[in-house]
Protein backbone atom coordinates (compact mmCIF):
# COMPACT_ATOMS: atom_id res chain seq x y z
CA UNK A 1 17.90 1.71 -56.46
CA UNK A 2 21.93 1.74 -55.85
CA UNK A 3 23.29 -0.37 -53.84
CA UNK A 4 24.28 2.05 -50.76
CA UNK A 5 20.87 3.74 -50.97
CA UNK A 6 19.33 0.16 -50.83
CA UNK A 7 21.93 -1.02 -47.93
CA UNK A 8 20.88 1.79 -46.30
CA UNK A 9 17.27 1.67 -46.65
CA UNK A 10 17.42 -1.98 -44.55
CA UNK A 11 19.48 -0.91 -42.02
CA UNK A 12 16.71 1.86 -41.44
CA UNK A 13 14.14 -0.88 -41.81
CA UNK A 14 16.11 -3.22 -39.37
CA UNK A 15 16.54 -0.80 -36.58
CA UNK A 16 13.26 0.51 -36.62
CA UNK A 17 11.71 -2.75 -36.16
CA UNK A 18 14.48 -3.30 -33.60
CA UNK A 19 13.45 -0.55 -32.28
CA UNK A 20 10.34 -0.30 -31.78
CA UNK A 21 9.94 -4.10 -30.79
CA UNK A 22 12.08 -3.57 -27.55
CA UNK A 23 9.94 -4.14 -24.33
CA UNK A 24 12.78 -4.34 -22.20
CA UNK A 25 15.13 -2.07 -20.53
CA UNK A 26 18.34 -2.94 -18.46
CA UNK A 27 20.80 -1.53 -16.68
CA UNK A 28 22.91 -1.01 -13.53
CA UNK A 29 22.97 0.88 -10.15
CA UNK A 30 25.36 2.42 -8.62
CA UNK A 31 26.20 4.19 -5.53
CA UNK A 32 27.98 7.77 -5.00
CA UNK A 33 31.51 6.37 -5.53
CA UNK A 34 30.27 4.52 -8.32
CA UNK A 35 30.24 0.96 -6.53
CA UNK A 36 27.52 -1.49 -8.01
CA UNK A 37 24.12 -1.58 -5.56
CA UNK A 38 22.80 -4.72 -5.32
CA UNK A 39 19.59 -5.40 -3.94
CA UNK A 40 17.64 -2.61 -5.28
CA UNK A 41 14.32 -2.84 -5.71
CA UNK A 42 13.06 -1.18 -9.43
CA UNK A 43 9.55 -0.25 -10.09
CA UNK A 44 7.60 0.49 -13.28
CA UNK A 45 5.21 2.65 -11.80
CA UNK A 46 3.15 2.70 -15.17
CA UNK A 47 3.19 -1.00 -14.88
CA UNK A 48 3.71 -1.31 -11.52
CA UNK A 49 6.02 -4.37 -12.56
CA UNK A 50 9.07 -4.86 -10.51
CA UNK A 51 12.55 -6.70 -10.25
CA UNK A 52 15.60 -6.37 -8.15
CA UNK A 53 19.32 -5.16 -9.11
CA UNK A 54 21.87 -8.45 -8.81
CA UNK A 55 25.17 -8.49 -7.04
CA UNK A 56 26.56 -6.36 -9.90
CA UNK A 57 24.29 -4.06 -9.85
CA UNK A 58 22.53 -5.31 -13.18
CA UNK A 59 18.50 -5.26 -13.82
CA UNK A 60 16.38 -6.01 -16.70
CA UNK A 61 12.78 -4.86 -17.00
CA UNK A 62 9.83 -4.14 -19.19
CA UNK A 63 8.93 -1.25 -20.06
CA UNK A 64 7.82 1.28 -22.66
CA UNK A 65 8.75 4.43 -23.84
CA UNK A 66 7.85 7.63 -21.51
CA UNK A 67 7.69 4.91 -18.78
CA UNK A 68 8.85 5.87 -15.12
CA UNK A 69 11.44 3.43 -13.42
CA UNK A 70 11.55 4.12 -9.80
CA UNK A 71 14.86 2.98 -7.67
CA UNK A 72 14.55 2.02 -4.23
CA UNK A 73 16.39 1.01 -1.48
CA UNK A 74 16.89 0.88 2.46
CA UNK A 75 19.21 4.22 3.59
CA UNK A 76 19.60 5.65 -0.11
CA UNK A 77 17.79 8.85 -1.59
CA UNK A 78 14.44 7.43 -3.85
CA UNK A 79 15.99 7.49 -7.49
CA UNK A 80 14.16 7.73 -11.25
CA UNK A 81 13.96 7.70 -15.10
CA UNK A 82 12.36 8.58 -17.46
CA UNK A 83 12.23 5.89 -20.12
CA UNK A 84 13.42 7.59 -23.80
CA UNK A 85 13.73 5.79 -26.82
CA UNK A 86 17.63 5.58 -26.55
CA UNK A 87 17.38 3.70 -23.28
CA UNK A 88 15.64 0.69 -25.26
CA UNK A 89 19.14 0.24 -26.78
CA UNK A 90 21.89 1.84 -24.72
CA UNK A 91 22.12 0.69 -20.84
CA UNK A 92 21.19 2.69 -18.22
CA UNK A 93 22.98 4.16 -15.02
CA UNK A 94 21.60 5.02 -11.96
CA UNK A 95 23.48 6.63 -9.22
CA UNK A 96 21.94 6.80 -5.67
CA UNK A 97 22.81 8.61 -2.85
CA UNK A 98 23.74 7.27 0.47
CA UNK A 99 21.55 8.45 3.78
CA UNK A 100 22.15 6.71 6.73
CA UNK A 101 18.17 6.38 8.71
CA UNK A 102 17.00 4.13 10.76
CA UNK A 103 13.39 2.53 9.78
CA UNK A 104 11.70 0.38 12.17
CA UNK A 105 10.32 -3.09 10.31
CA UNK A 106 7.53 -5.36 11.65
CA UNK A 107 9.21 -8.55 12.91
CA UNK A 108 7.01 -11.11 10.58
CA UNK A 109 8.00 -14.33 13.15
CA UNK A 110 6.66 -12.39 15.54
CA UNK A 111 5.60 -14.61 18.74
CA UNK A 112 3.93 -12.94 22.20
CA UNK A 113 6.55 -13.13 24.81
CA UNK A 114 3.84 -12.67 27.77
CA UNK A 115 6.03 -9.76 28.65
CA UNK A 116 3.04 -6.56 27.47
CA UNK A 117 5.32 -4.39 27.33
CA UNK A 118 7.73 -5.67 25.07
CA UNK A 119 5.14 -7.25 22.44
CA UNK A 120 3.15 -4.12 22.44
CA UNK A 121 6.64 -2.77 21.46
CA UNK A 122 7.39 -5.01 18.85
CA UNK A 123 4.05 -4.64 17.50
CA UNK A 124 4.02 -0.68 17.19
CA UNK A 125 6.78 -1.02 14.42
CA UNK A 126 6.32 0.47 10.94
CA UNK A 127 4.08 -1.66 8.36
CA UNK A 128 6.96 -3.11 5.92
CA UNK A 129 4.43 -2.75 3.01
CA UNK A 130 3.26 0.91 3.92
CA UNK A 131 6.61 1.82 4.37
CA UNK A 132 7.54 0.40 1.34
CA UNK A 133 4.92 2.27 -0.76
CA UNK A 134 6.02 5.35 0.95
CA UNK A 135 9.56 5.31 -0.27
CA UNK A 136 8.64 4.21 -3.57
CA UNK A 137 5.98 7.13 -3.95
CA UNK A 138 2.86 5.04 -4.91
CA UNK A 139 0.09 6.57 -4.77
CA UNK A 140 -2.40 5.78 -2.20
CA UNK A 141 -5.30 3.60 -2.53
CA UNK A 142 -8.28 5.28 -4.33
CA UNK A 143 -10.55 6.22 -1.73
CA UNK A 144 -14.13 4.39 -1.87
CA UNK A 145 -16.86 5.73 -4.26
CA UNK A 146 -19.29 7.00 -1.83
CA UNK A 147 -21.53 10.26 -1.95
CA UNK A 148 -20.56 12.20 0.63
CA UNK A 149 -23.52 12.84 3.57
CA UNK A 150 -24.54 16.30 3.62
CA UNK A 151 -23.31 18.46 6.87
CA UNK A 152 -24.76 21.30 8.11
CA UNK A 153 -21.98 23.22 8.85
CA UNK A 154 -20.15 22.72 5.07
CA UNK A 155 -22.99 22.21 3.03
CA UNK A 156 -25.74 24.91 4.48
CA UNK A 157 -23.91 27.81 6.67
CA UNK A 158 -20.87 27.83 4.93
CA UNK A 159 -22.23 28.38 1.61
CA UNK A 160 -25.20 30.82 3.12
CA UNK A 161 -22.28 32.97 4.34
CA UNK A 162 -20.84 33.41 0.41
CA UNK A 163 -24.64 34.39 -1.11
CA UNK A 164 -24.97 31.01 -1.91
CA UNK A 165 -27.64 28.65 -1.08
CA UNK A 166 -27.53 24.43 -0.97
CA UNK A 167 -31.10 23.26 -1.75
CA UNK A 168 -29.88 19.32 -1.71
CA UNK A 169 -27.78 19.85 0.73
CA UNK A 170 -31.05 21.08 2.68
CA UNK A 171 -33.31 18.06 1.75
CA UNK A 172 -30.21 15.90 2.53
CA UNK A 173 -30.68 17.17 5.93
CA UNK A 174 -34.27 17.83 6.64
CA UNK A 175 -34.90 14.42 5.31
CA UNK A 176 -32.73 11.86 7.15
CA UNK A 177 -30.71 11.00 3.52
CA UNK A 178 -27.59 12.67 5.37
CA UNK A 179 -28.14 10.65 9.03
CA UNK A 180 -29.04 7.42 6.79
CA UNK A 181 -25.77 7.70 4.55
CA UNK A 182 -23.30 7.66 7.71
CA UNK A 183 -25.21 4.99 9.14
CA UNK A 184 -24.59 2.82 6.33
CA UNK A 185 -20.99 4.08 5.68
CA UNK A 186 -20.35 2.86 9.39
CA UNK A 187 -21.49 -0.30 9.08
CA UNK A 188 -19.87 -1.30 5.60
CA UNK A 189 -16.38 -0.42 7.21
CA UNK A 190 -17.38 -2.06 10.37
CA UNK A 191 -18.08 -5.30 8.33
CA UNK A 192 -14.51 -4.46 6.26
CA UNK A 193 -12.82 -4.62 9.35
CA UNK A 194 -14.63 -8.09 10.23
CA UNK A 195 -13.89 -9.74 7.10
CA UNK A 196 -10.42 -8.66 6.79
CA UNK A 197 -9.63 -9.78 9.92
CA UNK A 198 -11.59 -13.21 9.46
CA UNK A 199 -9.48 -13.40 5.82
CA UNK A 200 -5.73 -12.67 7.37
CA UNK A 201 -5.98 -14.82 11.00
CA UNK A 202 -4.39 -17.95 11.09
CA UNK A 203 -7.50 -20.57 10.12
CA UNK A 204 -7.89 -21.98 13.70
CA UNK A 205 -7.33 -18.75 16.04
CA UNK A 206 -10.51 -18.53 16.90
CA UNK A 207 -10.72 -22.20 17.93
CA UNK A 208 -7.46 -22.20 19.99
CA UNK A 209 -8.68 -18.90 22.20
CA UNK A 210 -12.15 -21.00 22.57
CA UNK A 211 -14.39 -18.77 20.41
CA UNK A 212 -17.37 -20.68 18.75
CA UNK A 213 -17.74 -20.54 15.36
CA UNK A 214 -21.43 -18.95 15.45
CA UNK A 215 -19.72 -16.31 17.95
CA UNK A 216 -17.02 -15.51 15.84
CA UNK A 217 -18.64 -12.15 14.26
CA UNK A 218 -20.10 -11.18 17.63
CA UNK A 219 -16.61 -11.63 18.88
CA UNK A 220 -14.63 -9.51 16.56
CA UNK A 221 -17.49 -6.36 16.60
CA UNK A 222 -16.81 -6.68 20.16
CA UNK A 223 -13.16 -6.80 19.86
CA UNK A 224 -13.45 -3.40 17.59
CA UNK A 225 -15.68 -1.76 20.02
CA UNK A 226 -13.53 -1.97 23.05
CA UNK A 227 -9.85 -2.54 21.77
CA UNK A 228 -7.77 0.46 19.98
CA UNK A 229 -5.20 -2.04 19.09
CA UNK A 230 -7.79 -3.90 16.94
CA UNK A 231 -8.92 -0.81 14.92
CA UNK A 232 -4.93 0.68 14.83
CA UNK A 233 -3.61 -2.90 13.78
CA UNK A 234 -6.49 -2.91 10.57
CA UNK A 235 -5.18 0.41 9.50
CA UNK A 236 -1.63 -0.33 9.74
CA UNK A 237 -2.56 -3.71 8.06
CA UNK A 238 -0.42 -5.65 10.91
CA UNK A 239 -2.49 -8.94 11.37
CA UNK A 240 0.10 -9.63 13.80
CA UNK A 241 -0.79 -6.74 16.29
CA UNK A 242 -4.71 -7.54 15.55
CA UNK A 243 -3.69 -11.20 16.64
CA UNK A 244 -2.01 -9.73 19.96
CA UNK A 245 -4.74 -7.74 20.48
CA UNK A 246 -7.63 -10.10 20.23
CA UNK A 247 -5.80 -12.63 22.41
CA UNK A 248 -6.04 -9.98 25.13
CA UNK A 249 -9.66 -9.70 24.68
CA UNK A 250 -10.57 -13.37 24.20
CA UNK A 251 -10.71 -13.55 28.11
CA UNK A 252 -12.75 -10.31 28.52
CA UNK A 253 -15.46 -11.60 25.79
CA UNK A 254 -15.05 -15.18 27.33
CA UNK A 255 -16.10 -13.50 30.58
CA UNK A 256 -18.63 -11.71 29.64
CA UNK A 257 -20.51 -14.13 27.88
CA UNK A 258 -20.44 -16.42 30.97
CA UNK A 259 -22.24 -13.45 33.32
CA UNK A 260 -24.72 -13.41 30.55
């Protein structure tokens, strides 16, 4: 073989395995007149790993090939990239777009006041995480794997009206399997609601508002069943505004247990 042809035929060699052994892209952000953007937060949303740009705008991340990098950051337009084969050796540029909006955040040193008005306030604020997800455009949560209880108005006189006709959706009906399925759905997100709570309070809560430990479960279905707060502050997944909440109802459940 000459000698180009064979010079040649190892530079091919090198730079494919070069190539193809890259797991890591960098790069730098800028703004709209080209100023570095530090402090953005970059997402592999294949990977879901993530890393933030440095003061000059630099970041380094893994990723593969067809990849999606998504660029976020507080008052700037959602930015992303595709990741091509070319990016694995050349830097990348990002340019995002300035737009000025004001997001409320949940204040995580958050500590009751006594004033209602004001901690209710406070703890109305958008969820940092939720917000987060929203800007980055992550998908939401799968929802949970349940059969879905027959209902008489979808599954039976809806499809009667279009010539059709649901047998199961019938014997779903006619034999409690439809009544039976809610039930149970109810109570596995009731208990959900328990156990997250139980998981995220501070470890003695329940001892400093006086609730015994064997009342504990008793106290939070209660707490669910009479407090909006409770059930709004689970959704939002704000432990703090659960917190606030249950504080409130301590003295009501207190009470109540002392008429009994």
């Amino acid at each position: 073989m000459p000698l180009k042809q064979y010079l040649f035929f190892l530079i091919f060699l090198f730079s494919s395995h070069y190539f193809y052994s890259q797991s890591s892209v960098s790069g730098t952000v800028f703004n709209e007149n080209q100023f570095a953007l530090s402090g953005v937060l970059v997402v592999n949303i294949n990977t879901d790993e993530k890393t933030v740009s440095d003061e000059f705008g630099n970041f380094k991340i893994n990723a593969n090939e067809k990849d999606e990098l998504r660029f976020v950051r507080v008052n700037y337009d959602r930015a992303s990239v595709k990741i091509t084969s070319a990016n694995f050796i050349f830097s990348v540029k990002i340019f995002m777009s300035y737009t000025p909006e004001l997001i409320e955040t949940v204040d995580l040193s958050f500590v009751p006041s006594g004033d209602l008005s004001k901690d209710s306030k406070k703890l109305n604020r958008v969820d940092k995480v939720a917000q987060l997800e929203q800007d980055i455009g992550l998908p939401k949560s799968p929802e949970k794997p349940r059969e879905k209880p027959a209902d008489l108005k979808k599954s039976v006189l809806l499809p009667i009206l279009f010539g059709n006709l649901n047998v199961q959706g019938i014997y779903d009906l006619a034999s409690g399997k439809a009544r039976r399925q809610k039930r149970l759905y109810k109570y596995q997100d009731f208990q959900e609601k328990i156990e997250w709570i139980k998981t995220n309070l501070k470890e003695d809560f329940f001892k400093e508002n006086n609730i015994p430990e064997n009342q504990i479960s008793d106290f939070l279905g209660f707490a669910i069943n009479t407090n909006s707060s409770v059930v709004s502050g689970f959704k939002q997944k704000n432990i703090d505004k659960v917190s606030f909440a249950l504080i409130q109802v301590a003295t009501e459940y207190l009470k109540k247990n002392k008429k009994q």
